[in-house]
C-alpha atoms as a PDB file:
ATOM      1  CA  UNK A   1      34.998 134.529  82.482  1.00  0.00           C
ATOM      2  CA  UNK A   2      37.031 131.644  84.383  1.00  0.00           C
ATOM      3  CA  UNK A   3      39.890 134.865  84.412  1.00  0.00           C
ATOM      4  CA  UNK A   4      37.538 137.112  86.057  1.00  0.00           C
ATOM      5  CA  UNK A   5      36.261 134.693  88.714  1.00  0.00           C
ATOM      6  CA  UNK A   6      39.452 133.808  89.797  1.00  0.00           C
ATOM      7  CA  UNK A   7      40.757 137.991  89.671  1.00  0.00           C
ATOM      8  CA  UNK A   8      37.963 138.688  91.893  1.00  0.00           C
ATOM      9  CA  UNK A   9      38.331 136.131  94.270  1.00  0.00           C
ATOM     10  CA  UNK A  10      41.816 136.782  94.331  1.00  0.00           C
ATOM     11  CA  UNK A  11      40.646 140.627  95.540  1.00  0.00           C
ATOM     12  CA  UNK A  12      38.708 139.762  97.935  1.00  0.00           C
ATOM     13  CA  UNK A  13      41.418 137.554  99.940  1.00  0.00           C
ATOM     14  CA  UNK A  14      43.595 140.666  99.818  1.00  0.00           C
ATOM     15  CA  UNK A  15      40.793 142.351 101.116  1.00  0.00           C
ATOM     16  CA  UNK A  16      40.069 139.539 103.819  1.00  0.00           C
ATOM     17  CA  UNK A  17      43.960 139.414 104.655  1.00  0.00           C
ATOM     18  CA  UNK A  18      44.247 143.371 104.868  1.00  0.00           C
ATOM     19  CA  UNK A  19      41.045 143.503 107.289  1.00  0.00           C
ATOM     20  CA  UNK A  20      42.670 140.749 109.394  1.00  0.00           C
ATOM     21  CA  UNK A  21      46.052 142.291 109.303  1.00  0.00           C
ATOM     22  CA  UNK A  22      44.632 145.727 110.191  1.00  0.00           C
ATOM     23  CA  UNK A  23      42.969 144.341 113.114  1.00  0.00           C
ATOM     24  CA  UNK A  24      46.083 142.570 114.237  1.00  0.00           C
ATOM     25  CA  UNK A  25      48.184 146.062 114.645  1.00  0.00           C
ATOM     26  CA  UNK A  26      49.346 146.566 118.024  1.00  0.00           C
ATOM     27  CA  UNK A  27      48.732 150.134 119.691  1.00  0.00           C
ATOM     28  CA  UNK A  28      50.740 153.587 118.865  1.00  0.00           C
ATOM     29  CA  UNK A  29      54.214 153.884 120.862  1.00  0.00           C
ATOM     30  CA  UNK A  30      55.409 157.334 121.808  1.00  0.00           C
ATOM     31  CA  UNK A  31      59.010 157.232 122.699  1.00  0.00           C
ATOM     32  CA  UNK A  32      60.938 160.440 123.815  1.00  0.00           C
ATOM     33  CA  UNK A  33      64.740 160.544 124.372  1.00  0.00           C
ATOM     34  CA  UNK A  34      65.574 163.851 126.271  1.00  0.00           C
ATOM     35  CA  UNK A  35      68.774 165.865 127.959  1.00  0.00           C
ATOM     36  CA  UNK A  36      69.029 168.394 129.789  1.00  0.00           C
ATOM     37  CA  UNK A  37      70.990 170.972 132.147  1.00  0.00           C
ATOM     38  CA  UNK A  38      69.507 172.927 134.926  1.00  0.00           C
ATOM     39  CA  UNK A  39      70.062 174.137 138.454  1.00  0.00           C
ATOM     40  CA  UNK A  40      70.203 172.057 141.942  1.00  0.00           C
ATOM     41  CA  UNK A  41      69.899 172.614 145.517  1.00  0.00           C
ATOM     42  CA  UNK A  42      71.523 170.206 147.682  1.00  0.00           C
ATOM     43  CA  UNK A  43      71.376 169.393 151.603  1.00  0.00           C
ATOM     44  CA  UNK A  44      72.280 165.926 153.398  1.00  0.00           C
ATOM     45  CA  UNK A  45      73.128 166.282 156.557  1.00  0.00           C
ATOM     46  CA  UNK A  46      74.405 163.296 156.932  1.00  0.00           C
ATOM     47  CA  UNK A  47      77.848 164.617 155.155  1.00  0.00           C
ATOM     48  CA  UNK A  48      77.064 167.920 156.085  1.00  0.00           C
ATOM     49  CA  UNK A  49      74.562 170.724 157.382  1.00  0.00           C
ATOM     50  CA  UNK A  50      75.470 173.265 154.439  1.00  0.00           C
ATOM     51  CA  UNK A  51      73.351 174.049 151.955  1.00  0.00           C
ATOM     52  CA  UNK A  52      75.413 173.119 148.035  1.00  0.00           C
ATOM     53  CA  UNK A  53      73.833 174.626 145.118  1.00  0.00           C
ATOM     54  CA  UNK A  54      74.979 174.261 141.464  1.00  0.00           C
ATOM     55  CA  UNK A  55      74.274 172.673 138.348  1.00  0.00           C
ATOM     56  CA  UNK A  56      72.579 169.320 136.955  1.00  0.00           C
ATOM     57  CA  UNK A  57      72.726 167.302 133.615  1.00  0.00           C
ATOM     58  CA  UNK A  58      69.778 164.836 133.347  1.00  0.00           C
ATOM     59  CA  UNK A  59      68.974 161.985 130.501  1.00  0.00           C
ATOM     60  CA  UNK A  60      65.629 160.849 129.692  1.00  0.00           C
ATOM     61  CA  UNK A  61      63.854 157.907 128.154  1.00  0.00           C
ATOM     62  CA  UNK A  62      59.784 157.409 128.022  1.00  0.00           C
ATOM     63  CA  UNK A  63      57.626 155.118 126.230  1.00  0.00           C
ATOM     64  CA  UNK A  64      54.042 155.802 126.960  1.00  0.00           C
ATOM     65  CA  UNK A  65      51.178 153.689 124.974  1.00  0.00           C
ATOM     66  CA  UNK A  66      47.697 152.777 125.260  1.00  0.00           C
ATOM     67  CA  UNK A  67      46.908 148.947 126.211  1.00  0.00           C
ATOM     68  CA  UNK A  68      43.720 146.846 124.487  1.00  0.00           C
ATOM     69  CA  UNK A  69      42.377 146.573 128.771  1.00  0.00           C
ATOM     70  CA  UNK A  70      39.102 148.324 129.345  1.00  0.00           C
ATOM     71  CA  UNK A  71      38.602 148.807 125.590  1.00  0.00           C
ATOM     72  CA  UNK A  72      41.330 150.716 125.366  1.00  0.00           C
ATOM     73  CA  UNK A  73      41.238 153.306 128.542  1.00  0.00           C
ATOM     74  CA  UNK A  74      44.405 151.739 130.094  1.00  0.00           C
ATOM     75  CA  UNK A  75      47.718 152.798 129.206  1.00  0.00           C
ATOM     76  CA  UNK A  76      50.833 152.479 130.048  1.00  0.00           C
ATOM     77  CA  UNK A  77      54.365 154.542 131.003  1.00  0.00           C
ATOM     78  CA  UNK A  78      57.430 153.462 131.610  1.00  0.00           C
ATOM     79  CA  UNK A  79      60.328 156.667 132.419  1.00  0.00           C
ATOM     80  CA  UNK A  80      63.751 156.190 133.346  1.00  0.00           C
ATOM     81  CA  UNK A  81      66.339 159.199 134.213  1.00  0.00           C
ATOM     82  CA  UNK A  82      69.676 159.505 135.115  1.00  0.00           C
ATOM     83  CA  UNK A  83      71.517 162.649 136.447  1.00  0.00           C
ATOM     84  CA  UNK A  84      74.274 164.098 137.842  1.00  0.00           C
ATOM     85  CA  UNK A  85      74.956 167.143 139.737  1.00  0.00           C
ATOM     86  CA  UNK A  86      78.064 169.726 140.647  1.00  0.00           C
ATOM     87  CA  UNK A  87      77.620 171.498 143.667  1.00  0.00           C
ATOM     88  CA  UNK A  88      79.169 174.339 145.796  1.00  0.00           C
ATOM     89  CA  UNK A  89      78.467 175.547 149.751  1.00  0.00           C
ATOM     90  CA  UNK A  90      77.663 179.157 150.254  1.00  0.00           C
ATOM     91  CA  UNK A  91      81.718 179.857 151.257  1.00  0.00           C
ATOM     92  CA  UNK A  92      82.720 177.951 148.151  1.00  0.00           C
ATOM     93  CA  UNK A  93      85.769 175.722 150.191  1.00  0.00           C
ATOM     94  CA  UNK A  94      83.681 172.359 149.315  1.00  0.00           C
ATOM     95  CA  UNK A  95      82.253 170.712 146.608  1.00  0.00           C
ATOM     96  CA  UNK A  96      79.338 167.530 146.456  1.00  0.00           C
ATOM     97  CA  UNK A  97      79.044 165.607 143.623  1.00  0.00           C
ATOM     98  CA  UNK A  98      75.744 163.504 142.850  1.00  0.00           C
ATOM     99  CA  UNK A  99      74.655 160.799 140.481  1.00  0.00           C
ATOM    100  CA  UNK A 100      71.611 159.392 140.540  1.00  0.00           C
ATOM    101  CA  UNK A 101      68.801 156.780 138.575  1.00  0.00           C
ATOM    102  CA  UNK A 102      65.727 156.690 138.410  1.00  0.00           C
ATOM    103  CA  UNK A 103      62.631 154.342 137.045  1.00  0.00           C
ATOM    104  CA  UNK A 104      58.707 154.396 137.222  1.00  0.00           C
ATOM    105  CA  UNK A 105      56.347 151.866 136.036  1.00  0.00           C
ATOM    106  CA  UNK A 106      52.717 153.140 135.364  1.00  0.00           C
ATOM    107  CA  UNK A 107      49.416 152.297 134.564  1.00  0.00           C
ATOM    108  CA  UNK A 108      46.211 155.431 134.274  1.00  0.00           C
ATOM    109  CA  UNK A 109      43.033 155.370 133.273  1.00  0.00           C
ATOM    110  CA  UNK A 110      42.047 157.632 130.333  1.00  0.00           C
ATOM    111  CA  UNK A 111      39.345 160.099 129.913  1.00  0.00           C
ATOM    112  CA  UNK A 112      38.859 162.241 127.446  1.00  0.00           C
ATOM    113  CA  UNK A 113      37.409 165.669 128.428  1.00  0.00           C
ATOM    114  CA  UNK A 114      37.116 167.354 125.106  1.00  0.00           C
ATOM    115  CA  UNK A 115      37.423 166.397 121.563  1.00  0.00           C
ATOM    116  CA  UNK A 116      41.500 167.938 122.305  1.00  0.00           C
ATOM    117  CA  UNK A 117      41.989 167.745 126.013  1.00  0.00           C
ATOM    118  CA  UNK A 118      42.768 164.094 127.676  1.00  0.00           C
ATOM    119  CA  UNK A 119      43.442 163.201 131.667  1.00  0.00           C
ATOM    120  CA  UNK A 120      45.239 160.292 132.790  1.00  0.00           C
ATOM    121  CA  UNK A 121      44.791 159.498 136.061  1.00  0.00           C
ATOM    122  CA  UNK A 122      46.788 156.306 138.023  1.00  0.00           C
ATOM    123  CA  UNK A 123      49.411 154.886 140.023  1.00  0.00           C
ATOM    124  CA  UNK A 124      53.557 154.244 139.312  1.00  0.00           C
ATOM    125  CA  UNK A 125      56.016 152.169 141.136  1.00  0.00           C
ATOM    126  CA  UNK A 126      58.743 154.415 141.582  1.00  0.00           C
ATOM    127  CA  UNK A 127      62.402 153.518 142.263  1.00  0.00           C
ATOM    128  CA  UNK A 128      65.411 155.490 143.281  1.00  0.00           C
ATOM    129  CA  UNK A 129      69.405 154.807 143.635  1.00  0.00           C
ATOM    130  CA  UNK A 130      72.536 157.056 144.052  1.00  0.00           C
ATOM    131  CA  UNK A 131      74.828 158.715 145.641  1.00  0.00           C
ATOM    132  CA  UNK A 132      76.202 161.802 146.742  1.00  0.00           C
ATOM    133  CA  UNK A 133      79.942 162.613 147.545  1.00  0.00           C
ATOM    134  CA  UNK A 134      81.349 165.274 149.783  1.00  0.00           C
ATOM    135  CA  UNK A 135      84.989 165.962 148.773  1.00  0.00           C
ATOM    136  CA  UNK A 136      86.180 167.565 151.790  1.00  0.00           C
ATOM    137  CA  UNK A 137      84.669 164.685 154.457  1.00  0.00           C
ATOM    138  CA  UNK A 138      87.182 162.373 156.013  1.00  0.00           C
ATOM    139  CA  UNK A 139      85.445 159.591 158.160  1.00  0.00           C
ATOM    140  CA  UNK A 140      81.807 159.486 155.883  1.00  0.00           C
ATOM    141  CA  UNK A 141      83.008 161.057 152.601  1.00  0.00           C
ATOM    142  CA  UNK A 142      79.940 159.287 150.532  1.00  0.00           C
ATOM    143  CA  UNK A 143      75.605 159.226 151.013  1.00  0.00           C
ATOM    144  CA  UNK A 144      73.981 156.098 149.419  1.00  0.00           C
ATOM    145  CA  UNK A 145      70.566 156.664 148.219  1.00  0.00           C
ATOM    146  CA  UNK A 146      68.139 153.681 147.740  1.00  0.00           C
ATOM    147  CA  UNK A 147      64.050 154.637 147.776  1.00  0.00           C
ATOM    148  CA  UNK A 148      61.168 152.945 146.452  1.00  0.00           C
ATOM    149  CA  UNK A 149      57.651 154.280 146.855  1.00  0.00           C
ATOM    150  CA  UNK A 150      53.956 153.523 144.706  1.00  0.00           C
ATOM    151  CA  UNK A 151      52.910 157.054 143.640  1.00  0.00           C
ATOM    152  CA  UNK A 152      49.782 158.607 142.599  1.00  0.00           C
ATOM    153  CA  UNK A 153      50.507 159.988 139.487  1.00  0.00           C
ATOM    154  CA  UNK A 154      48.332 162.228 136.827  1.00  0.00           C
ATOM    155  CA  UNK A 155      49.249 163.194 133.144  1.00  0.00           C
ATOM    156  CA  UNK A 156      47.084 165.986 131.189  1.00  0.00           C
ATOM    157  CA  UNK A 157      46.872 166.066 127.219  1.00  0.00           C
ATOM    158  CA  UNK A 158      46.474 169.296 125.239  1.00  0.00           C
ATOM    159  CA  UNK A 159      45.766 168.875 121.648  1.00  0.00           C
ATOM    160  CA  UNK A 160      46.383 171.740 119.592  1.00  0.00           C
ATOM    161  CA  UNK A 161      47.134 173.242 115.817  1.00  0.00           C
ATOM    162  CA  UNK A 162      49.606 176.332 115.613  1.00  0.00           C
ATOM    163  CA  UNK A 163      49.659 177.385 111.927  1.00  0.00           C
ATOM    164  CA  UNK A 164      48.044 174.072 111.028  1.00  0.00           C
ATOM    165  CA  UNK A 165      50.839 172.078 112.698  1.00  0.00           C
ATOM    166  CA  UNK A 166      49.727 169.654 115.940  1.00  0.00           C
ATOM    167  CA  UNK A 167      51.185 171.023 118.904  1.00  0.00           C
ATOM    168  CA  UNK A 168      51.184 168.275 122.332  1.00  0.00           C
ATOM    169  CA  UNK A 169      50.862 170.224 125.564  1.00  0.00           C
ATOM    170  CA  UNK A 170      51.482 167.981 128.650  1.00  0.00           C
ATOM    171  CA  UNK A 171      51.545 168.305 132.230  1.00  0.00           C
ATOM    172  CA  UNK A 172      52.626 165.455 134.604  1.00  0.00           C
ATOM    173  CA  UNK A 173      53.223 165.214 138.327  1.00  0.00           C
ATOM    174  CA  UNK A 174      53.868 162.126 140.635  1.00  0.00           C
ATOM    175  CA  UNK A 175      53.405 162.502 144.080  1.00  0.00           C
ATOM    176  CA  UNK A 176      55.089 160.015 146.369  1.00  0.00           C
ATOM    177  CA  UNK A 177      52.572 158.043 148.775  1.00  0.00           C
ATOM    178  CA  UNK A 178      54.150 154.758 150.787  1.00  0.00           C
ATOM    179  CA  UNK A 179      57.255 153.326 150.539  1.00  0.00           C
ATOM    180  CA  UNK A 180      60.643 152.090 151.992  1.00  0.00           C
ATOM    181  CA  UNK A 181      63.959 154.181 152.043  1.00  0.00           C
ATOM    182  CA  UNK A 182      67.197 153.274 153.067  1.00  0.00           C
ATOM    183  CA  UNK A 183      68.771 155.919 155.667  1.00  0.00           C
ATOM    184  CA  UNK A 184      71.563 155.428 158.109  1.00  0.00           C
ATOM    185  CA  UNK A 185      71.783 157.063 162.075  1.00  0.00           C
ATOM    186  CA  UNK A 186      73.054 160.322 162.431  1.00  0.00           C
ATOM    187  CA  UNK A 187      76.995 159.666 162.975  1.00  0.00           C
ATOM    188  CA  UNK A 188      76.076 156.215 161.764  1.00  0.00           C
ATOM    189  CA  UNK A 189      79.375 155.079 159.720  1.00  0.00           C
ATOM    190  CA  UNK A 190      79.242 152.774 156.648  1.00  0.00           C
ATOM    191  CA  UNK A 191      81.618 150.699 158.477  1.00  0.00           C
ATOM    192  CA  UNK A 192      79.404 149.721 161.225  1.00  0.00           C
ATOM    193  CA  UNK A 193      76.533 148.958 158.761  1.00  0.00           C
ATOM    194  CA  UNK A 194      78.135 146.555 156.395  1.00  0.00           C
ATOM    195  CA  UNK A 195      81.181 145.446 157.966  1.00  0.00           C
ATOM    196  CA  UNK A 196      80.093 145.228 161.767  1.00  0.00           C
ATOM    197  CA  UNK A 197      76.654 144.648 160.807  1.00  0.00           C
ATOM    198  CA  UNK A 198      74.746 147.276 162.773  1.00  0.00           C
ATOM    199  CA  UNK A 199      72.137 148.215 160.095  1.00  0.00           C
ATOM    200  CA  UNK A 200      68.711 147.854 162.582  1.00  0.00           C
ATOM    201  CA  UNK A 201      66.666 151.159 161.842  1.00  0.00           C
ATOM    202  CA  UNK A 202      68.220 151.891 158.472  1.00  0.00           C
ATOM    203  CA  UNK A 203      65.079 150.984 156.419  1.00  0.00           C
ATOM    204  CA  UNK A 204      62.284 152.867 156.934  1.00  0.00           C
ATOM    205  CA  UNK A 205      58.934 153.403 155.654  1.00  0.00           C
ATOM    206  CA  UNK A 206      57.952 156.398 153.922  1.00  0.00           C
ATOM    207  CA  UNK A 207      55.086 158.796 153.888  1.00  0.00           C
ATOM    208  CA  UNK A 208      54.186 162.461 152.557  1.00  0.00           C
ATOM    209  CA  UNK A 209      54.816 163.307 155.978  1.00  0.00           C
ATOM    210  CA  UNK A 210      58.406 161.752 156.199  1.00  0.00           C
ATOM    211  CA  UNK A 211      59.871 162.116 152.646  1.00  0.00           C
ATOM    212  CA  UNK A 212      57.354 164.767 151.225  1.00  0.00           C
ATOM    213  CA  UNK A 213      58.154 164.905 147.450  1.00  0.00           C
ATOM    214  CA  UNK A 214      57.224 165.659 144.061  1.00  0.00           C
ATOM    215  CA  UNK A 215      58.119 165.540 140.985  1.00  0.00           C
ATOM    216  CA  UNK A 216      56.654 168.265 137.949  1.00  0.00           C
ATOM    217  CA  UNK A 217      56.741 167.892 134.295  1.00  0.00           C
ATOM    218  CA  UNK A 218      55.354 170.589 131.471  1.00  0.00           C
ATOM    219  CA  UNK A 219      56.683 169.640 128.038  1.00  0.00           C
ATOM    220  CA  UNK A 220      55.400 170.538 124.386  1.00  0.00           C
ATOM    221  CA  UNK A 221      55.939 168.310 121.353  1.00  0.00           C
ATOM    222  CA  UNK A 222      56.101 170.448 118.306  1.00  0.00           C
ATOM    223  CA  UNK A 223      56.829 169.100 114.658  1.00  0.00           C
ATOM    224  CA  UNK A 224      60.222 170.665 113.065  1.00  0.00           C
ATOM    225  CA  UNK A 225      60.467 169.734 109.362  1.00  0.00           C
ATOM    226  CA  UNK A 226      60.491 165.377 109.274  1.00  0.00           C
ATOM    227  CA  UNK A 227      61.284 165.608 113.612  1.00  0.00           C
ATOM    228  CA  UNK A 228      58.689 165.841 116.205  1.00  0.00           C
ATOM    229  CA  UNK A 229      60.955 167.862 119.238  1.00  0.00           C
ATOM    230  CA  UNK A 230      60.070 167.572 122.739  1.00  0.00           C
ATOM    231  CA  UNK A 231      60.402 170.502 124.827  1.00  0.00           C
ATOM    232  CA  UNK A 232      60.414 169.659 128.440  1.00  0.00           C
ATOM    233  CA  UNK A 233      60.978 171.881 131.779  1.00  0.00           C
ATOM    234  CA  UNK A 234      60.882 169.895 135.223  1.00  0.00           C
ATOM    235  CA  UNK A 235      60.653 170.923 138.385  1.00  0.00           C
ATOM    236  CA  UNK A 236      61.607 168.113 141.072  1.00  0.00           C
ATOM    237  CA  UNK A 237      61.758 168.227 145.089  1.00  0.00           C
ATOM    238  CA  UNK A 238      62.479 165.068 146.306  1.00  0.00           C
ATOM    239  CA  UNK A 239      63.229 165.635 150.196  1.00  0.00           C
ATOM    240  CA  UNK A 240      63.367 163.493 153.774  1.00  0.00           C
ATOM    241  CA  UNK A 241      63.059 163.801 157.215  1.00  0.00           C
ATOM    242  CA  UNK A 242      64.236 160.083 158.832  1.00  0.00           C
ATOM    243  CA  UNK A 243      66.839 158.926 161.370  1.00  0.00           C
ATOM    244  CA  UNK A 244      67.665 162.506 162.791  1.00  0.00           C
ATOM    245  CA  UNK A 245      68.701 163.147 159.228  1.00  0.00           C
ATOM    246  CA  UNK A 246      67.620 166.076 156.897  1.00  0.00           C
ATOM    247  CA  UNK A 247      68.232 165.761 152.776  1.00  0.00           C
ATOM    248  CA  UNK A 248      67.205 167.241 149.878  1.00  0.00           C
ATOM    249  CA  UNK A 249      67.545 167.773 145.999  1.00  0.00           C
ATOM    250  CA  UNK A 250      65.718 170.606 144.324  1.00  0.00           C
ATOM    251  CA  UNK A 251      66.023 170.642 140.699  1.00  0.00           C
ATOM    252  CA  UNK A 252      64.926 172.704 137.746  1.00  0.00           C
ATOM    253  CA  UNK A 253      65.727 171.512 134.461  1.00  0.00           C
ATOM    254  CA  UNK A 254      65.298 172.431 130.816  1.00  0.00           C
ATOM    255  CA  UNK A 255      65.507 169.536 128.388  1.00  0.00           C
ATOM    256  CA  UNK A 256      65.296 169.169 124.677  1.00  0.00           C
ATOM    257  CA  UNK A 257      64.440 165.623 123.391  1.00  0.00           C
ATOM    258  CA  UNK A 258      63.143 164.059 119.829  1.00  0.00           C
ATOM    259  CA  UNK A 259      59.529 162.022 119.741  1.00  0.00           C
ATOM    260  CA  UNK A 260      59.211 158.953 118.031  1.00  0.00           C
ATOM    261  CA  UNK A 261      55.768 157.344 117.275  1.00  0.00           C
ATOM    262  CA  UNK A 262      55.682 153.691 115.869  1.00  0.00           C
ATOM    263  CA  UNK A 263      52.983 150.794 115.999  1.00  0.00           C
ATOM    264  CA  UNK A 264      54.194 147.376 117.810  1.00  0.00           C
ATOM    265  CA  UNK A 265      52.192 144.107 115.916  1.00  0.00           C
END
């Protein structure tokens, strides 16, 4: 009898310690690593008032995940990209080439719509670096890039089953509000900004009236044997109007990524 007492007690601590343990578990990470290649249209004319057009490679990292704030309703996103881009002008005498980075930070409100279909609805801090470099230019061969802006951002979930595999259908879009770019004066040399030290009017403040961008996401995560694949096409136009100066990058890319889903204690 003593034997059975001290089996069942022994149960229900494992029991106890399970429940407590259960409760403990952090929230569900989704983490997508994509690439991609895709086509670019380029203007700055700060190096020049051509048109380039040409190709793009871009690299992708996400974590999304929900937070324990507001009962759960808060979550969280954190994205950085990198890409690069080969360009031509419409005569094909003169090449660009670009690299740039860039990170968001955001936190959205969830609401669920249907039993399958989610909205998230928020804000991101959104940062920007790079450079683009003209390969014919002499005096201002190279454009430096620096933005940072809060966007309103909004992300919609699709739920679905094809052939009784889930199927993720997601739309995102950020949309640039306020924020603070870096742009030199038209004829404005590197040397007299950092060397002299004539930089007054090279920081501006941003608006969807003087940098009107945006930045478009459709993807689809679809189970393939033991990998969840993310299929991703994005459409970005990121684009300025500031110090007599006229730039822009439109891209479309197709990327390809894997999903991974794991619980943080």
């Amino acid at each position: 009898m003593k034997i059975g007492k001290y089996i069942l007690t022994i149960a229900f601590l494992l029991l106890v310690v399970t429940a407590k343990a259960q409760e403990s578990q952090g929230p569900i990470y989704t983490r997508a690593t994509s690439y991609g290649l895709g086509f670019t249209s380029l203007q700055d004319t700060y190096l020049s008032p051509e048109t380039y057009k040409g190709w793009e490679a871009r690299f992708s990292r996400e974590t999304l995940h929900q937070t324990k704030l507001m009962q759960g309703k808060i979550w969280q996103q954190t994205y950085f990209q990198g890409n690069f881009g080969y360009t031509d002008n419409r005569a094909e005498n003169n090449k660009t080439a670009t690299a740039l980075a860039n990170w968001n930070y955001g936190w959205y409100y969830r609401q669920a719509l249907t039993h399958n279909f989610d909205v998230l609805m928020g804000g991101a801090a959104d940062l920007n670096g790079g450079f683009t470099y003209n390969m014919r230019n002499g005096n201002n061969p190279v454009s430096l890039r620096a933005h940072a802006s809060i966007d309103a951002s909004v992300v919609a979930l699709w739920n679905l089953h094809v052939k009784n595999r889930p199927l993720t259908l997601r739309y995102q879009a950020n949309l640039p509000l306020l924020g603070m770019m870096f742009m030199p004066h038209y004829g404005q040399s590197y040397y007299e900004m950092f060397s002299i030290g004539e930089r007054g009017g090279t920081l501006k403040v941003t608006t969807p009236f003087s940098a009107p961008s945006l930045r478009q996401m459709l993807s689809a995560d679809y189970p393939i044997g033991k990998v969840t694949l993310r299929f991703t096409y994005v459409w970005d136009a990121q684009q300025a109007h500031i110090n007599q100066i006229k730039s822009h990058i439109y891209s479309h890319i197709f990327m390809i990524g894997v999903v991974k889903r794991f619980q943080k204690l």
